[in-house]
C-alpha atoms as a PDB file:
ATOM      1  CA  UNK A   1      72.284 105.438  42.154  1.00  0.00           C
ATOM      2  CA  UNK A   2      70.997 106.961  45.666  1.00  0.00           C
ATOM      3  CA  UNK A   3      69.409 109.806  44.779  1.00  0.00           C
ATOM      4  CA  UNK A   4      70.119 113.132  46.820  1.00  0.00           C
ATOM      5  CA  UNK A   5      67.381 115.217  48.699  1.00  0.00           C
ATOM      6  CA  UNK A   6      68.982 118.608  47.768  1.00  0.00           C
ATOM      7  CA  UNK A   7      65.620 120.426  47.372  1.00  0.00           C
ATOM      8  CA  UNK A   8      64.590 119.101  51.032  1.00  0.00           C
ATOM      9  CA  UNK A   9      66.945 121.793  52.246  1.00  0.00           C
ATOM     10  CA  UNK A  10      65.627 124.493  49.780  1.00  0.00           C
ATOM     11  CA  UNK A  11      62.151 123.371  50.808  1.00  0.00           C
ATOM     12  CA  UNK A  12      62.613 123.763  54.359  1.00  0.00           C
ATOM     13  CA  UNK A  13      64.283 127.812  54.323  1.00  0.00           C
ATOM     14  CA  UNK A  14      61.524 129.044  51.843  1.00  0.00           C
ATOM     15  CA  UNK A  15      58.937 127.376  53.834  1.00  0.00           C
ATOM     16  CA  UNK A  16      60.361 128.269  57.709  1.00  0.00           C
ATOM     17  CA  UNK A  17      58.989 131.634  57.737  1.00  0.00           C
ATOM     18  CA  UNK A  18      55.459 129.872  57.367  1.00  0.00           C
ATOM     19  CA  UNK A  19      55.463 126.694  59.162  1.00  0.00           C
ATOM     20  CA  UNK A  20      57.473 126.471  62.939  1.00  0.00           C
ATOM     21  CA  UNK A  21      60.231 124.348  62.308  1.00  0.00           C
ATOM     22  CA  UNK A  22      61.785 121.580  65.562  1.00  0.00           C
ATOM     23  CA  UNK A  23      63.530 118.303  65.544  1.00  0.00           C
ATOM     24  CA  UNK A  24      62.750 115.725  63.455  1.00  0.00           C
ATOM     25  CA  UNK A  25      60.924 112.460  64.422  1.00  0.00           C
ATOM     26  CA  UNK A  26      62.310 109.033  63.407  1.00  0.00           C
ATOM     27  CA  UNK A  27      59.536 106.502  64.144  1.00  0.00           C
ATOM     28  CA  UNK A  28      58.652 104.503  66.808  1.00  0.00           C
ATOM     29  CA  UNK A  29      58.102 101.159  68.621  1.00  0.00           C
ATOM     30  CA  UNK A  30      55.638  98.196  68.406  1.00  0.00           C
ATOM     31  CA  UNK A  31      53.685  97.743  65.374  1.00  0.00           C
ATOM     32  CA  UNK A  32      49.784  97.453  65.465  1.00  0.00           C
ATOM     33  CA  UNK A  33      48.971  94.033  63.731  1.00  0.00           C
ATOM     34  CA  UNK A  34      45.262  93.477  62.413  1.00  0.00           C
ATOM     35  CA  UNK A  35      44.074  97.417  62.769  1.00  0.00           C
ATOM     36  CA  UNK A  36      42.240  98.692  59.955  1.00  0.00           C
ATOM     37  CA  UNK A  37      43.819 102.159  58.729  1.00  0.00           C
ATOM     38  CA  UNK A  38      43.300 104.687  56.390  1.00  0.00           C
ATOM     39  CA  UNK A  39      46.575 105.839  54.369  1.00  0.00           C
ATOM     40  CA  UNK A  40      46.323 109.109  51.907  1.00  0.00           C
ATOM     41  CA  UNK A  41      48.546 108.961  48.649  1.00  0.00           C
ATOM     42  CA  UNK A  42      48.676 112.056  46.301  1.00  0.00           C
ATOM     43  CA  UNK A  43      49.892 111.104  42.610  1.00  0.00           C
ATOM     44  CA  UNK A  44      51.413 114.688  40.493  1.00  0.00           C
ATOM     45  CA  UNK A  45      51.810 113.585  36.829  1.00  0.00           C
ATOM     46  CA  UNK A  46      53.717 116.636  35.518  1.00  0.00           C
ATOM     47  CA  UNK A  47      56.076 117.483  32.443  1.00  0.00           C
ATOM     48  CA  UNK A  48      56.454 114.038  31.839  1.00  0.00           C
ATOM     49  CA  UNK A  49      57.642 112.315  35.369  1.00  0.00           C
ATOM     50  CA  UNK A  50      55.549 111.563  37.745  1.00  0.00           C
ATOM     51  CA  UNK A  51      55.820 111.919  42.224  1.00  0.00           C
ATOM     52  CA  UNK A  52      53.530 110.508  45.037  1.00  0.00           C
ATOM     53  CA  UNK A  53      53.238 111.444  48.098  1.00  0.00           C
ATOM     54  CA  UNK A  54      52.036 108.974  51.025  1.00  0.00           C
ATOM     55  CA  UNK A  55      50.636 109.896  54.564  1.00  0.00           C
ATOM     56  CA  UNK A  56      49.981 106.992  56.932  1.00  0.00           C
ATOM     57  CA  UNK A  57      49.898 105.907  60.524  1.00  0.00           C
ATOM     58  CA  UNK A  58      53.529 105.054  61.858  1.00  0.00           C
ATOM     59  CA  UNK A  59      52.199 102.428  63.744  1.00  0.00           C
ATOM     60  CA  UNK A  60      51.761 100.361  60.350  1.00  0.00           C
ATOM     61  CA  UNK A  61      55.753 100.846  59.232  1.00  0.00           C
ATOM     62  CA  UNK A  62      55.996  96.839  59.608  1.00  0.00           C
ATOM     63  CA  UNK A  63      52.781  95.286  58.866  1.00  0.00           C
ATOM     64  CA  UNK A  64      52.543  97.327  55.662  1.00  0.00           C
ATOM     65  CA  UNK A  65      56.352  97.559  54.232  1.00  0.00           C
ATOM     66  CA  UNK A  66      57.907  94.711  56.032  1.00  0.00           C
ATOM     67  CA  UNK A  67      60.639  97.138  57.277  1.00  0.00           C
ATOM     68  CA  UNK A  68      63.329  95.682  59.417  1.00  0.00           C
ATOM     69  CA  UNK A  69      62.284  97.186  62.932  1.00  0.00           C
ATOM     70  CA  UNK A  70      65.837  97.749  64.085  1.00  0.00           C
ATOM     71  CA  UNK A  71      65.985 100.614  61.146  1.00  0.00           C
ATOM     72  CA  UNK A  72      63.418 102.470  62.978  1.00  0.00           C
ATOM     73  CA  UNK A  73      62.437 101.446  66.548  1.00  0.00           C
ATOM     74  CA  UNK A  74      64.808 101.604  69.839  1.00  0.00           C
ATOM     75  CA  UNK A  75      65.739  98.968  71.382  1.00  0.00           C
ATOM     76  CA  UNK A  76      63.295  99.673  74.291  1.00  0.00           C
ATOM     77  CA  UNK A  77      60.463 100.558  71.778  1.00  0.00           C
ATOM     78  CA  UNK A  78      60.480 104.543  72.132  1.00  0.00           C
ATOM     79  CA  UNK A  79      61.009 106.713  69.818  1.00  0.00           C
ATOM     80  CA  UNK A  80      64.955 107.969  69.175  1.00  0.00           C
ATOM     81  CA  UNK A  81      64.315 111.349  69.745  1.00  0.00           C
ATOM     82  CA  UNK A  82      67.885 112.241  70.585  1.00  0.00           C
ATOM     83  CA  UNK A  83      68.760 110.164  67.190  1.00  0.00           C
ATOM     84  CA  UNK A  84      67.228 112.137  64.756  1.00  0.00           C
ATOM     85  CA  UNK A  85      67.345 115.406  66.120  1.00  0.00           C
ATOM     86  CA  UNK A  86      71.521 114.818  65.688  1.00  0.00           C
ATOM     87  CA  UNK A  87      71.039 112.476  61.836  1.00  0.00           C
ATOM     88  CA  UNK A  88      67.839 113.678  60.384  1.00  0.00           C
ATOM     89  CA  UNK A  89      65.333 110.819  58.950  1.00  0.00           C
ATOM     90  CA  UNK A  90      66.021 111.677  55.562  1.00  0.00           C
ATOM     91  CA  UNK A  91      68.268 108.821  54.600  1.00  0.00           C
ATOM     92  CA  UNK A  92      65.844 106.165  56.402  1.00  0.00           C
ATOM     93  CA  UNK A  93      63.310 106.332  53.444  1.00  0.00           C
ATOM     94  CA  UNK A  94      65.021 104.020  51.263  1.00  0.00           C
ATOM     95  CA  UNK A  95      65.723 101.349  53.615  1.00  0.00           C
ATOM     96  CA  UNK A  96      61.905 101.964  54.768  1.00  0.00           C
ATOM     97  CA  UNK A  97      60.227 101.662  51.469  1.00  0.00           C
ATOM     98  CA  UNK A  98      62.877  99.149  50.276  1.00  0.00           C
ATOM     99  CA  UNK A  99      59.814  96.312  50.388  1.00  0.00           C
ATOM    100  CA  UNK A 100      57.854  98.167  47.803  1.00  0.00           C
ATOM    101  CA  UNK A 101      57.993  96.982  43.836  1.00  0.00           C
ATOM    102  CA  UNK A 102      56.911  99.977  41.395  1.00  0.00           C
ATOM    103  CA  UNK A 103      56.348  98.786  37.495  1.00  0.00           C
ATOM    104  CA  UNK A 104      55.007 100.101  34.345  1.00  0.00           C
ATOM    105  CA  UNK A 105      53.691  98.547  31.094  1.00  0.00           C
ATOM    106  CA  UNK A 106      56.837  97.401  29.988  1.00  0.00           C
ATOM    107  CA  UNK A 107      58.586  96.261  33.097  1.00  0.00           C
ATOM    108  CA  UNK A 108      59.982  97.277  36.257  1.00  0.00           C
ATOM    109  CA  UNK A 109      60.053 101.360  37.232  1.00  0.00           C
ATOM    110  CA  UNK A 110      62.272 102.927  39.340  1.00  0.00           C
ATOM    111  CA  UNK A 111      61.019 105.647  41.944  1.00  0.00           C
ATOM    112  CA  UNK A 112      63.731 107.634  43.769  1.00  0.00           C
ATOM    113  CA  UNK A 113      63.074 108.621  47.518  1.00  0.00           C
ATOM    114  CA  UNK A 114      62.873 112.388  48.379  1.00  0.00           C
ATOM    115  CA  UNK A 115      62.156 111.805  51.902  1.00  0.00           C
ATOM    116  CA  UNK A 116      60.254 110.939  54.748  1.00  0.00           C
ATOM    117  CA  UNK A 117      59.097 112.913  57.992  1.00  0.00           C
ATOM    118  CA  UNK A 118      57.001 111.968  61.335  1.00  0.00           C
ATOM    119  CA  UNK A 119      54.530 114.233  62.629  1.00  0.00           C
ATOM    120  CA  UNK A 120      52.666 114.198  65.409  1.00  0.00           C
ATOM    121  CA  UNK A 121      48.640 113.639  64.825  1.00  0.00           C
ATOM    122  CA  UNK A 122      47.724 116.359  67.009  1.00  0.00           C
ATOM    123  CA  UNK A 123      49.408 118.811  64.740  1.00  0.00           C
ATOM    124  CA  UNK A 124      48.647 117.152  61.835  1.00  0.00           C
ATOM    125  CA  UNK A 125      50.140 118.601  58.396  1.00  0.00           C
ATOM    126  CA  UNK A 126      47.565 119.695  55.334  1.00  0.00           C
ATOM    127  CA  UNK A 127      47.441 117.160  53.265  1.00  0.00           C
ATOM    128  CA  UNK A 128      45.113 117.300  49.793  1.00  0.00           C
ATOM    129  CA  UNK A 129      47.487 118.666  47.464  1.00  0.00           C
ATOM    130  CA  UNK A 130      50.927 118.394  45.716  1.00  0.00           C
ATOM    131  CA  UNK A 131      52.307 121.420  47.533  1.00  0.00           C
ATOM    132  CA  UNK A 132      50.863 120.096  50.078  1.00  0.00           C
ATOM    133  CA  UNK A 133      52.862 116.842  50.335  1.00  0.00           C
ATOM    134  CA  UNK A 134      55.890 118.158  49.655  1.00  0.00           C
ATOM    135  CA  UNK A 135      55.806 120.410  52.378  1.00  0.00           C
ATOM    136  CA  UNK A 136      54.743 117.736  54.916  1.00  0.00           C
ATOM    137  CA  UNK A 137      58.206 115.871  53.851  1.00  0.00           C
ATOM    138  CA  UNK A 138      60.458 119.150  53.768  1.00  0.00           C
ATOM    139  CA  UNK A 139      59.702 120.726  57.244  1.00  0.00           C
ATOM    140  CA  UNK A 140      58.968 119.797  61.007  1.00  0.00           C
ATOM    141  CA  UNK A 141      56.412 121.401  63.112  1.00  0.00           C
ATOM    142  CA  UNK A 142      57.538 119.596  66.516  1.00  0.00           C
ATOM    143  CA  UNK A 143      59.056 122.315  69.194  1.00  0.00           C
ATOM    144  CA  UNK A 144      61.985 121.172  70.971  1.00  0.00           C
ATOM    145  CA  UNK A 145      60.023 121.087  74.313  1.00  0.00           C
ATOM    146  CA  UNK A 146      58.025 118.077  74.093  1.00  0.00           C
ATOM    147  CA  UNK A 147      57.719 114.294  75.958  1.00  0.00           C
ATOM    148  CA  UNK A 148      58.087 111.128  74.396  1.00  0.00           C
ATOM    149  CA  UNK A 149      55.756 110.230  71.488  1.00  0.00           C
ATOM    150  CA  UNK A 150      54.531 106.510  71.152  1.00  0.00           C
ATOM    151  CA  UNK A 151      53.755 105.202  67.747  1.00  0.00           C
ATOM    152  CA  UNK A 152      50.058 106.002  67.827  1.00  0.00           C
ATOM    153  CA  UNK A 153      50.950 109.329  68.361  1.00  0.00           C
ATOM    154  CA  UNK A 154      52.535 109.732  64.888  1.00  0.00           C
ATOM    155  CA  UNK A 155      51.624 110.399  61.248  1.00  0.00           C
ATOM    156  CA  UNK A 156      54.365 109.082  58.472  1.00  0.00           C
ATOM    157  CA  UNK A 157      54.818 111.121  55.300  1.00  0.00           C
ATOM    158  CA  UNK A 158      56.694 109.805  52.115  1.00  0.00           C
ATOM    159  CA  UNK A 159      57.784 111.366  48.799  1.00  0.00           C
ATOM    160  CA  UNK A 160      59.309 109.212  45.790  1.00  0.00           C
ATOM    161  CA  UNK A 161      59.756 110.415  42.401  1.00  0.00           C
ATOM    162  CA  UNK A 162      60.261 108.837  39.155  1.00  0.00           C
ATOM    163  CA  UNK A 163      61.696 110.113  36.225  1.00  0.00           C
ATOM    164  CA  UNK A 164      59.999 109.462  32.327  1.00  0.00           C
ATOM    165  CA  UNK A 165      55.971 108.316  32.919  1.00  0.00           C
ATOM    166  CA  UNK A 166      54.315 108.794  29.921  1.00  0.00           C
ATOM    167  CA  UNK A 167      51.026 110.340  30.661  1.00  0.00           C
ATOM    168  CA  UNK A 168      48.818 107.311  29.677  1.00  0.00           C
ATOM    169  CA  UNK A 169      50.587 104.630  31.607  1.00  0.00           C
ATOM    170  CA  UNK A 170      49.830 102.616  34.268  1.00  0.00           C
ATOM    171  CA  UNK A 171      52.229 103.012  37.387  1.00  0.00           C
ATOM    172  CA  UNK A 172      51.380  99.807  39.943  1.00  0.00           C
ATOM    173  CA  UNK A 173      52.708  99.479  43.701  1.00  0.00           C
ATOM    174  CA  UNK A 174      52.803  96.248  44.920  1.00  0.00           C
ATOM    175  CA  UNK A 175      53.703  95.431  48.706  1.00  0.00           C
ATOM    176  CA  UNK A 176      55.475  93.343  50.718  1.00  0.00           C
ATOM    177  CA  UNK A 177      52.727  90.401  52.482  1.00  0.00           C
ATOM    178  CA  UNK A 178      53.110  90.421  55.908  1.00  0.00           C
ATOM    179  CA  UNK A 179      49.976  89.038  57.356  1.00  0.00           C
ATOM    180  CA  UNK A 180      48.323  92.468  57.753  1.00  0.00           C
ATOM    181  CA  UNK A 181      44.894  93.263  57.257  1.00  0.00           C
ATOM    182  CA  UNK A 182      43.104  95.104  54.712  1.00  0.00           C
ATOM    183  CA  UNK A 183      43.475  99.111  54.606  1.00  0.00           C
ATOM    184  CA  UNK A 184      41.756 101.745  52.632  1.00  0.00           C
ATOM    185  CA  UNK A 185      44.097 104.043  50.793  1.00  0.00           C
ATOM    186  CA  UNK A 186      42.553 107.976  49.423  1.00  0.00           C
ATOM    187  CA  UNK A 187      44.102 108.212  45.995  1.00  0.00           C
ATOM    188  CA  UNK A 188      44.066 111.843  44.949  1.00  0.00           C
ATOM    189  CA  UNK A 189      45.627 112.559  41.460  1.00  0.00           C
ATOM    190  CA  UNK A 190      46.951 115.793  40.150  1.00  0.00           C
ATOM    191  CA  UNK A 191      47.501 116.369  36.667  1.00  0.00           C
ATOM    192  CA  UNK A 192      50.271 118.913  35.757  1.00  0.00           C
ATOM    193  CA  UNK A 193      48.901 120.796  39.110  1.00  0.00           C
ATOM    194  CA  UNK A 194      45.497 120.349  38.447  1.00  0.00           C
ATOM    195  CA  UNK A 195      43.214 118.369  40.137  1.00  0.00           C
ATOM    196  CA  UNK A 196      41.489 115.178  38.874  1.00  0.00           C
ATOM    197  CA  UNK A 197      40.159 112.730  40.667  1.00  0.00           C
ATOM    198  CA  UNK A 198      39.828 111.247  44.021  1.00  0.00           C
ATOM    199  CA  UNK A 199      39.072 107.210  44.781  1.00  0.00           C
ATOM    200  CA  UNK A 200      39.569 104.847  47.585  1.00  0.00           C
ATOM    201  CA  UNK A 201      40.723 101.508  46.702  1.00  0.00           C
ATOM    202  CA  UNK A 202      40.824  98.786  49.337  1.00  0.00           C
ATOM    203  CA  UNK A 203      45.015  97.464  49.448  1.00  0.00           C
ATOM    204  CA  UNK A 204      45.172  94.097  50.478  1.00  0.00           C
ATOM    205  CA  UNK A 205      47.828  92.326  52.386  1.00  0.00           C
ATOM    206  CA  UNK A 206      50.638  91.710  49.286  1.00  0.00           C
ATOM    207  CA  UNK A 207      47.981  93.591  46.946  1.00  0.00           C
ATOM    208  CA  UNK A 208      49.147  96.310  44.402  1.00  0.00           C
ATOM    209  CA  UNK A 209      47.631  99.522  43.895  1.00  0.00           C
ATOM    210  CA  UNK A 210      47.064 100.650  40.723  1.00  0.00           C
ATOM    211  CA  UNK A 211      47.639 103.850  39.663  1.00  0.00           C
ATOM    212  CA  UNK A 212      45.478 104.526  36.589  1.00  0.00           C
ATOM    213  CA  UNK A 213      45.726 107.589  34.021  1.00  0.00           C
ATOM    214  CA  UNK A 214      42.853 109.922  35.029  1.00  0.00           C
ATOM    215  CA  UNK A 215      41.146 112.567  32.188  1.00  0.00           C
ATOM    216  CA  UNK A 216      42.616 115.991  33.353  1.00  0.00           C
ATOM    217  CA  UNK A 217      40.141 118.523  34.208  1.00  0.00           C
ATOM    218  CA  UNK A 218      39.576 121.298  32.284  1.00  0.00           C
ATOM    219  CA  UNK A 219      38.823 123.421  35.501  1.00  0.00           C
ATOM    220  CA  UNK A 220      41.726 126.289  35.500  1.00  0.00           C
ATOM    221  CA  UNK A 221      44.183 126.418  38.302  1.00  0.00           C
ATOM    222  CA  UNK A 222      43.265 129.767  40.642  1.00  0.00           C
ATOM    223  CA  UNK A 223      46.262 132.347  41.171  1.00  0.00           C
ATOM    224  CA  UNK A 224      46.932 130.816  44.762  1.00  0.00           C
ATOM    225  CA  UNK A 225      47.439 127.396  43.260  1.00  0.00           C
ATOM    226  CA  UNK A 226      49.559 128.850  40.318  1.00  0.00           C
ATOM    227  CA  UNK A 227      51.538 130.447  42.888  1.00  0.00           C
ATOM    228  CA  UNK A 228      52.261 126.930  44.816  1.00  0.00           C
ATOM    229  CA  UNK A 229      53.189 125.070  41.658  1.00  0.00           C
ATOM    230  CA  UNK A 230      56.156 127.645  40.635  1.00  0.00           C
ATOM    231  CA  UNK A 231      56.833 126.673  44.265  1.00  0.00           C
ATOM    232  CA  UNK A 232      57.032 122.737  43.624  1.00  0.00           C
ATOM    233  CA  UNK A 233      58.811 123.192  40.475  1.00  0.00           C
ATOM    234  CA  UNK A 234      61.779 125.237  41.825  1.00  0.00           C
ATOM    235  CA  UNK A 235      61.927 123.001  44.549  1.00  0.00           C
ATOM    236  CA  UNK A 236      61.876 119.408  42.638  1.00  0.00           C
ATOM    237  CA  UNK A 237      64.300 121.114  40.147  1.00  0.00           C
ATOM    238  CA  UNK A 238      67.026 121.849  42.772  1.00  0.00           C
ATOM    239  CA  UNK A 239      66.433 118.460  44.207  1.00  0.00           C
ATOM    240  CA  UNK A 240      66.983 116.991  40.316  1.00  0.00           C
ATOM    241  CA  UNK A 241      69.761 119.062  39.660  1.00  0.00           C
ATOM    242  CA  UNK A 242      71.480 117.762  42.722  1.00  0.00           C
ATOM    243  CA  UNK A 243      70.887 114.417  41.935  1.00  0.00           C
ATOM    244  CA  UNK A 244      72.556 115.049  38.375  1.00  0.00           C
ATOM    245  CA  UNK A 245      75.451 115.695  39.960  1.00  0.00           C
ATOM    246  CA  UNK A 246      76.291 113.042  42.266  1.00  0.00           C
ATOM    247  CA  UNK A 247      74.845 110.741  39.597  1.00  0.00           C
END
């Protein structure tokens, strides 16, 4: 079953009064081999399912998910600007994160793809929360007067959701081995909106990242935050519902 980003829509009209909206990125040319980089993953265990939400550098598409360049780079290395603006890089997060094995306890666990956006670094999108991911992969912030990115110019930003993670289970990520070297990921984890924990764990080339039940906090949520989770719920429920239906 593909799944269906329905609430990406929803996302973007409550959100375009807020954050400028442009063309969408797809991403871009030669891959950096060898660099060290820092990627930022938010876990959101909530009513039972559970969602991450990935920010990296674009340069490190290949070296860290062994993606197929052709899926994402031109022929001449730039970035298909005219490409996406017309298709949208929605669709391209399957095929993207296709290299990536999720499991549980008990066997293998399937996470569904919301989306994926590019952003440029320079207007970098918040990042620390939940809300905060979704938005990054619901909504561009690129005007349509602009010149040609190059790869180092651009941030990637993932969703996947998956349905039925108990709250006490292990979730691992393993990925593809390509030869890269080592990179720090920023693990943030939410419980039911609430913040837990924060960690850096060091992902090595084919390693699998663990992601570990953290104690929930007993620190209440503040009205703002409250006010961002209805948010996220009315938006991953449209995108379920849709999904339900073309299931």
């Amino acid at each position: 079953m593909r799944p269906v980003q329905g609430m990406i829509a929803l996302g973007a009209a409550l959100l375009s009064l807020a954050v400028p909206t442009g063309p969408v990125l797809g991403a871009a040319a030669e891959p950096v081999v060898g660099e060290r980089a820092t990627l930022t993953m938010i876990v959101d265990r909530s009513d039972g399912d559970m969602a991450y939400y990935l920010l990296m550098p674009a340069e490190q598409i290949v070296p860290l998910l062994n993606t197929d360049p052709e899926l994402v780079f031109s022929a001449n290395g730039a970035v298909p600007i005219d490409a996406f603006r017309r298709e949208g890089s929605f669709d391209l997060a399957d095929d993207v994160f296709r290299g990536v094995r999720s499991n549980r306890p008990d066997g293998a666990l399937a996470f569904y793809s919301m989306s994926l956006m590019l952003h440029p670094k320079g207007e970098p999108m918040p990042f620390d929360t939940p809300f905060d991911g979704l938005t990054a992969i619901s909504v561009c912030t690129v005007d349509y007067a602009f010149d040609a990115f190059v790869p180092g110019d651009l941030d990637l930003y993932y969703g996947a959701y998956a349905y039925e993670v108990a709250d006490d289970e292990t979730v691992t990520l393993t990925f593809p081995e390509t030869g890269r070297a080592a990179l720090d990921v920023v693990i943030r984890q939410y419980v039911d909106g609430r913040f837990v924990t924060e960690e850096t764990a060091v992902l090595e080339d084919g390693g699998t990242l663990a992601l570990a039940p953290a104690a929930q906090s007993a620190m209440p949520m503040p009205p703002a935050a409250l006010a961002f989770a209805g948010i996220t719920v009315l938006l991953l429920g449209a995108w379920r519902i849709r999904v339900q239906v073309r299931a």
